[in-house]
N, C-alpha and C. Protein backbone atom coordinates (compact mmCIF):
# COMPACT_ATOMS: atom_id res chain seq x y z
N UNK A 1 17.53 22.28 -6.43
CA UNK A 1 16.43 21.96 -5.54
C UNK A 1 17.00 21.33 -4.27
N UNK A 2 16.54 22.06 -3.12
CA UNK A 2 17.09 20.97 -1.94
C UNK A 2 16.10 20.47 -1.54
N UNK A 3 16.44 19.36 -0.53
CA UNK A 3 15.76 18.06 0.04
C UNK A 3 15.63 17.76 1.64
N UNK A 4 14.97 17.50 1.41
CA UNK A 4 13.88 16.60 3.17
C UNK A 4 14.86 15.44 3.37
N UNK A 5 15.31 15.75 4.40
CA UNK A 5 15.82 14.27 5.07
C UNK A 5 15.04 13.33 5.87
N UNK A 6 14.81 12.38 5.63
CA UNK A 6 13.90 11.32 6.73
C UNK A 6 14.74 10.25 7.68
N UNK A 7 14.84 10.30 8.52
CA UNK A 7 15.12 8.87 9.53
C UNK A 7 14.51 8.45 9.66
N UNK A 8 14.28 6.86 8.71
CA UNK A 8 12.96 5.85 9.02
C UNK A 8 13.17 4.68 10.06
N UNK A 9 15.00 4.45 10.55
CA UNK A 9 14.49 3.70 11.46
C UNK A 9 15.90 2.62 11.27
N UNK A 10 16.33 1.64 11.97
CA UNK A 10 17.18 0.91 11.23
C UNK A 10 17.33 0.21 9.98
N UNK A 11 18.15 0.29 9.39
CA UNK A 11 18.59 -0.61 8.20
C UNK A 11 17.84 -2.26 8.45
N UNK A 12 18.39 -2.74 9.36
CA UNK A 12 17.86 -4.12 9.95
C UNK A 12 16.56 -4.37 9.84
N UNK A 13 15.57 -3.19 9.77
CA UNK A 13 14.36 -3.82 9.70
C UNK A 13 13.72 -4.12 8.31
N UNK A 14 14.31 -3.66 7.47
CA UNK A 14 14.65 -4.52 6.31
C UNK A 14 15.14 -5.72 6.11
N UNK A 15 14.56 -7.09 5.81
CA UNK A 15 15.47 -7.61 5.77
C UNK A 15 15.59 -7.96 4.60
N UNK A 16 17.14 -8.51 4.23
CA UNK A 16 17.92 -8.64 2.57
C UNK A 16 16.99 -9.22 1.59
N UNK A 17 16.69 -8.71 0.68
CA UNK A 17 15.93 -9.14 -0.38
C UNK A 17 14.67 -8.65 -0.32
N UNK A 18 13.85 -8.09 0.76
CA UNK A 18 12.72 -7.39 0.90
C UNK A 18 12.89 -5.97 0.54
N UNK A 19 11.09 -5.32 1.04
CA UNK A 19 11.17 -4.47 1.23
C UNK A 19 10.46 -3.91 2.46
N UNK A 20 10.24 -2.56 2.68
CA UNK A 20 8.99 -2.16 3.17
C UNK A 20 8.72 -0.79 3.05
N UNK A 21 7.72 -0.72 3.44
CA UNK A 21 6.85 0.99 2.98
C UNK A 21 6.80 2.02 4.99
N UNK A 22 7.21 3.03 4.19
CA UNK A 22 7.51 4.02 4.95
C UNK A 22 6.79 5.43 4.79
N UNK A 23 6.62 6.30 5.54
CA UNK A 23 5.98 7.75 5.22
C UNK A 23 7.10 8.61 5.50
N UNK A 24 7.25 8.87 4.28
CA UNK A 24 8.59 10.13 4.99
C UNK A 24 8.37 11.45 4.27
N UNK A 25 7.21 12.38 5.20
CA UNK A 25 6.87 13.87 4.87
C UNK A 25 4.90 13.17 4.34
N UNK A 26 5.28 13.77 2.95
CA UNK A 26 4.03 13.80 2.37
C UNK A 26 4.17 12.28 1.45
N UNK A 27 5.08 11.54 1.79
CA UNK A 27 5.33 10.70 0.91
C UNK A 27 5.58 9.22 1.19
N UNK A 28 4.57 8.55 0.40
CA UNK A 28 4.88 6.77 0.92
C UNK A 28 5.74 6.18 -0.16
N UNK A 29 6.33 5.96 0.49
CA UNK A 29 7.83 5.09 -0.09
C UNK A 29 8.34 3.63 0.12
N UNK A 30 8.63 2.97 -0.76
CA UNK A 30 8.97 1.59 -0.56
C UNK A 30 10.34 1.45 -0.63
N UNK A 31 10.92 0.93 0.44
CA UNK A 31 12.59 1.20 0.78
C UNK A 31 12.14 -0.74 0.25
N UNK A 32 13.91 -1.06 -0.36
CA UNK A 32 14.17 -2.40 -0.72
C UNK A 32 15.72 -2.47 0.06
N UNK A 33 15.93 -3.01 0.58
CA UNK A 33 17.64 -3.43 1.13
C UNK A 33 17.55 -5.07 0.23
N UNK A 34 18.27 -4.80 -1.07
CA UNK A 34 18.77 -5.35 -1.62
C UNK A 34 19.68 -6.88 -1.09
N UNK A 35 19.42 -7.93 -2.19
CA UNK A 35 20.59 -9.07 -1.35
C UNK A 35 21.86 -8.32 -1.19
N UNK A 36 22.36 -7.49 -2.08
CA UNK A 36 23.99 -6.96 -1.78
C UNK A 36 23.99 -6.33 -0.83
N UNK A 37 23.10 -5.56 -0.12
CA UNK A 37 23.10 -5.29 1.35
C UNK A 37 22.56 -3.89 0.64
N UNK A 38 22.70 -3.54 -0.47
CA UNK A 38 22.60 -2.10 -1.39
C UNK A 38 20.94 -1.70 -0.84
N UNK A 39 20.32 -0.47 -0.24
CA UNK A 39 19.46 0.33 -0.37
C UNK A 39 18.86 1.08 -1.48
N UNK A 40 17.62 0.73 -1.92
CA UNK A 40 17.31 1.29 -2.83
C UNK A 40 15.30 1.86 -2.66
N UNK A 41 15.06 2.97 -3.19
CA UNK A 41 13.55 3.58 -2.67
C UNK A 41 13.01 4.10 -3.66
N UNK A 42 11.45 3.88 -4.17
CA UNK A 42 10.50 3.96 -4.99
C UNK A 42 9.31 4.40 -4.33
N UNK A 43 8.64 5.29 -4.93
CA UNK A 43 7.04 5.23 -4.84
C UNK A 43 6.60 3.74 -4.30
N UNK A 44 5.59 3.83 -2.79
CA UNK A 44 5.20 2.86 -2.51
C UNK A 44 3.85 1.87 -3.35
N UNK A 45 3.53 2.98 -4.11
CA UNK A 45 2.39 2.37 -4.72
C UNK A 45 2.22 2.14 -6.78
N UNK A 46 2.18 0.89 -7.02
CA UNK A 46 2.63 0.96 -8.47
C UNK A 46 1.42 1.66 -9.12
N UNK A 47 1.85 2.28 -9.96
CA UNK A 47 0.26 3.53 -10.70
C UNK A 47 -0.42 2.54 -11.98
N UNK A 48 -0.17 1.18 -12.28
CA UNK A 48 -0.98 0.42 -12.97
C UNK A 48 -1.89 0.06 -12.00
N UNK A 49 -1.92 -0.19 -11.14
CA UNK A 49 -3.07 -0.85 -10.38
C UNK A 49 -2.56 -0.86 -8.88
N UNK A 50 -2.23 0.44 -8.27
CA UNK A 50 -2.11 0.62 -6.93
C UNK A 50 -1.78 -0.15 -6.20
N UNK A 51 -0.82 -1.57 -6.73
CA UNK A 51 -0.12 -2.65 -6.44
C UNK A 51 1.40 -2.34 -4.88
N UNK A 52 1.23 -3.09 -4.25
CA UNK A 52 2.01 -2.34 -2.78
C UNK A 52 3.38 -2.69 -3.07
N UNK A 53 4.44 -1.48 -4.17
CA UNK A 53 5.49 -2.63 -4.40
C UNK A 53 6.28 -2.82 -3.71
N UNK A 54 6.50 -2.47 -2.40
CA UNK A 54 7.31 -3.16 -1.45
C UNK A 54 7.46 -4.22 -0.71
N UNK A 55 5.76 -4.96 -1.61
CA UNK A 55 5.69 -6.83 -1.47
C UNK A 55 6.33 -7.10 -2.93
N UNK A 56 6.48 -6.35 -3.56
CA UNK A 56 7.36 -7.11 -5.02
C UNK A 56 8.62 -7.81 -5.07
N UNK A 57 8.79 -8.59 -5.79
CA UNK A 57 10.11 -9.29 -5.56
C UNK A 57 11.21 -8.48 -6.44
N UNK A 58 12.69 -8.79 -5.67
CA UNK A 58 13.61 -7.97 -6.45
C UNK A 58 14.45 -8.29 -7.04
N UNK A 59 15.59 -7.74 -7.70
CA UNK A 59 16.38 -8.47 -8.54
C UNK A 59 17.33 -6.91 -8.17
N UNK A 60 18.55 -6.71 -8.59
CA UNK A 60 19.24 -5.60 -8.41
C UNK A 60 19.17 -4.81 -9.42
N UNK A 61 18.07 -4.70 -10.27
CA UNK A 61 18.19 -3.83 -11.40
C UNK A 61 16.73 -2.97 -10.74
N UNK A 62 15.71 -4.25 -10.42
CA UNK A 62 14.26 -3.52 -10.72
C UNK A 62 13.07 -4.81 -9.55
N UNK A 63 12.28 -3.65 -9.29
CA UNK A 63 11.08 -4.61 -8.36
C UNK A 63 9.68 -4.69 -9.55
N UNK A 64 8.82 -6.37 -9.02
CA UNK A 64 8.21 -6.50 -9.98
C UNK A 64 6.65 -6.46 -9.09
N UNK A 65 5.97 -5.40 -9.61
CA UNK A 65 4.94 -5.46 -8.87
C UNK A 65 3.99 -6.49 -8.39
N UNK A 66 3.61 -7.00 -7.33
CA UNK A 66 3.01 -8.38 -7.25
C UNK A 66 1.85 -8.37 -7.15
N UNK A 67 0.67 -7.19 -8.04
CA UNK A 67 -0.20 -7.67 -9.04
C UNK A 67 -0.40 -8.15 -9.84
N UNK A 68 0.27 -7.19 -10.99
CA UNK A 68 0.22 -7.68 -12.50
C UNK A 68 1.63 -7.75 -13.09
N UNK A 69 2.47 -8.04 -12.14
CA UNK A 69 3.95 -8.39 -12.69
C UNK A 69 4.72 -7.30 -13.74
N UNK A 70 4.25 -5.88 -13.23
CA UNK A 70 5.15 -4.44 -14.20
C UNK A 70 6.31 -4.38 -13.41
N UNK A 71 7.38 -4.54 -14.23
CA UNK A 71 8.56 -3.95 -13.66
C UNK A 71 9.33 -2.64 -13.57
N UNK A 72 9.34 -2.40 -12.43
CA UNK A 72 10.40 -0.74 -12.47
C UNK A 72 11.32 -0.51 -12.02
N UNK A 73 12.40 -0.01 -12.53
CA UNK A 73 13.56 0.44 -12.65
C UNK A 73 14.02 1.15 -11.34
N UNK A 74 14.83 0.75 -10.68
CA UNK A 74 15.74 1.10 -9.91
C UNK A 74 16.48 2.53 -9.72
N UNK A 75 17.23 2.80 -10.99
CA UNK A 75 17.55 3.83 -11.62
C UNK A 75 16.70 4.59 -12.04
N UNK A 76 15.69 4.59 -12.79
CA UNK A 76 15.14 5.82 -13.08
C UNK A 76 13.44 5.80 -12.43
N UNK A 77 13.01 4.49 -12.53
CA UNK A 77 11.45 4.64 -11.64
C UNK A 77 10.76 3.98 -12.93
N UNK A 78 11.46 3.82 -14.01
CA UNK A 78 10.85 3.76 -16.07
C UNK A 78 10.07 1.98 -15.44
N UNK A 79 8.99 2.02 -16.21
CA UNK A 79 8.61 0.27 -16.46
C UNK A 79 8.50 0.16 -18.33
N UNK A 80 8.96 -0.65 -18.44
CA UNK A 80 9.10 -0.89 -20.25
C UNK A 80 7.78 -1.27 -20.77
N UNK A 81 6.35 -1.09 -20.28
CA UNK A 81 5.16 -1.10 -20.22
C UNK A 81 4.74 -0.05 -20.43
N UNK A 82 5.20 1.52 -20.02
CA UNK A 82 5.34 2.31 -19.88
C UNK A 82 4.78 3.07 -18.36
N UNK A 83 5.18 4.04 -18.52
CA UNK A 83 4.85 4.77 -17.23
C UNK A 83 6.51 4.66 -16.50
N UNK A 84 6.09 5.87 -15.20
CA UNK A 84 7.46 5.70 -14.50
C UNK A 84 6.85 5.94 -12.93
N UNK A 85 7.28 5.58 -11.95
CA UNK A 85 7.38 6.20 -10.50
C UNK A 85 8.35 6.97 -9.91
N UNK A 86 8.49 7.89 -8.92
CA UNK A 86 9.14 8.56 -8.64
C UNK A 86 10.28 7.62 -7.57
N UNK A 87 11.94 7.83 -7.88
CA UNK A 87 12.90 6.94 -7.27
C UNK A 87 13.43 8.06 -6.36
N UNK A 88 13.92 8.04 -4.97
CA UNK A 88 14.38 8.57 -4.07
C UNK A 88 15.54 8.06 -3.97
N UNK A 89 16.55 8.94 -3.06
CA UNK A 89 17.65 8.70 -2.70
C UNK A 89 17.31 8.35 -1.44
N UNK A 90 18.60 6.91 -1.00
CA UNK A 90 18.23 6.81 0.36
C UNK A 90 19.50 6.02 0.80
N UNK A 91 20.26 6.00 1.60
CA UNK A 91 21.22 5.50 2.20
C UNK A 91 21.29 5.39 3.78
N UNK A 92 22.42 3.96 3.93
CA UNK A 92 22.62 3.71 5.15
C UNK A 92 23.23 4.27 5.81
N UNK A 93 23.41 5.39 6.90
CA UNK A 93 23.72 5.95 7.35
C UNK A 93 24.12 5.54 9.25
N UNK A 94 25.10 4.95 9.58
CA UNK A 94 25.22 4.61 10.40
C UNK A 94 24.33 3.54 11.00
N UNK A 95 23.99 2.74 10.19
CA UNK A 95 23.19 2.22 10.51
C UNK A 95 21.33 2.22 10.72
N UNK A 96 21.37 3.49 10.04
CA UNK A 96 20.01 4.37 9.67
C UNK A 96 19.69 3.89 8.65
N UNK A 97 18.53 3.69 8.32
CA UNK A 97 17.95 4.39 6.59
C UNK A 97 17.67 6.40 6.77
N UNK A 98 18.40 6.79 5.32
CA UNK A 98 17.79 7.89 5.57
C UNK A 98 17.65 8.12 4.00
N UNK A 99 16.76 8.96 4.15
CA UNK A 99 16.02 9.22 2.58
C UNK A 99 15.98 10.14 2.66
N UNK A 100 15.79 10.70 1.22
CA UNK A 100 15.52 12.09 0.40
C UNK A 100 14.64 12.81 -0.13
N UNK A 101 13.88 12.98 0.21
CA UNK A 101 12.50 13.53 -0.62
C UNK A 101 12.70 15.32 -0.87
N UNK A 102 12.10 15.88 -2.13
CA UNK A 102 12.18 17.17 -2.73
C UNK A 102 11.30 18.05 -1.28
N UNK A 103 12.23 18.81 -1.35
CA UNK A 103 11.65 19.92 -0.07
C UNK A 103 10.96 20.41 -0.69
N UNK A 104 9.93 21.33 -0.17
CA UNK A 104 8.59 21.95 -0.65
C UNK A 104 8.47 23.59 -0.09
């Protein structure tokens, strides 16, 4: 399967330990720039209760939605509650964020 590239904008406007939500194509996405400086991107919206998780707080494994406190996985999108969200690829690219979303 190939993929949609997005340029959302600088890295910097992230700042460390946050996140924020982006549209890139058909798709809202919550970019996190990690304390390690590490980039990481999820579905912007948690599917227990349409919770905005790019106000969630993070940890380097997983963001915790700041409704009802479900956590999801970094790596795969999994919450041990069950359910999963869809995880994107996204890296710093010269100083870019650029992301990945499934071409259509």
């Amino acid at each position: 399967m190939t993929a949609a590239a997005h340029r959302l904008g600088p890295v910097t406007a992230v700042p460390l330990g946050e996140g924020r939500a982006y549209r890139a194509g058909d798709a809202q996405v919550a970019v996190f720039r990690l304390r390690d400086g590490s980039l990481r991107a999820l579905d912007a919206r948690c599917p227990h209760a349409g919770g905005p998780l790019a106000d969630g707080q993070t940890d380097l494994a997983r963001v915790v939605c700041p409704l009802h406190a479900r956590a999801w996985s970094f790596a795969d999108g999994s919450c041990p509650e069950g359910g999963s969200v869809a995880v994107f690829a996204v890296r710093d690219e010269g100083g870019e964020i650029v992301l990945e979303t499934p071409a259509h």
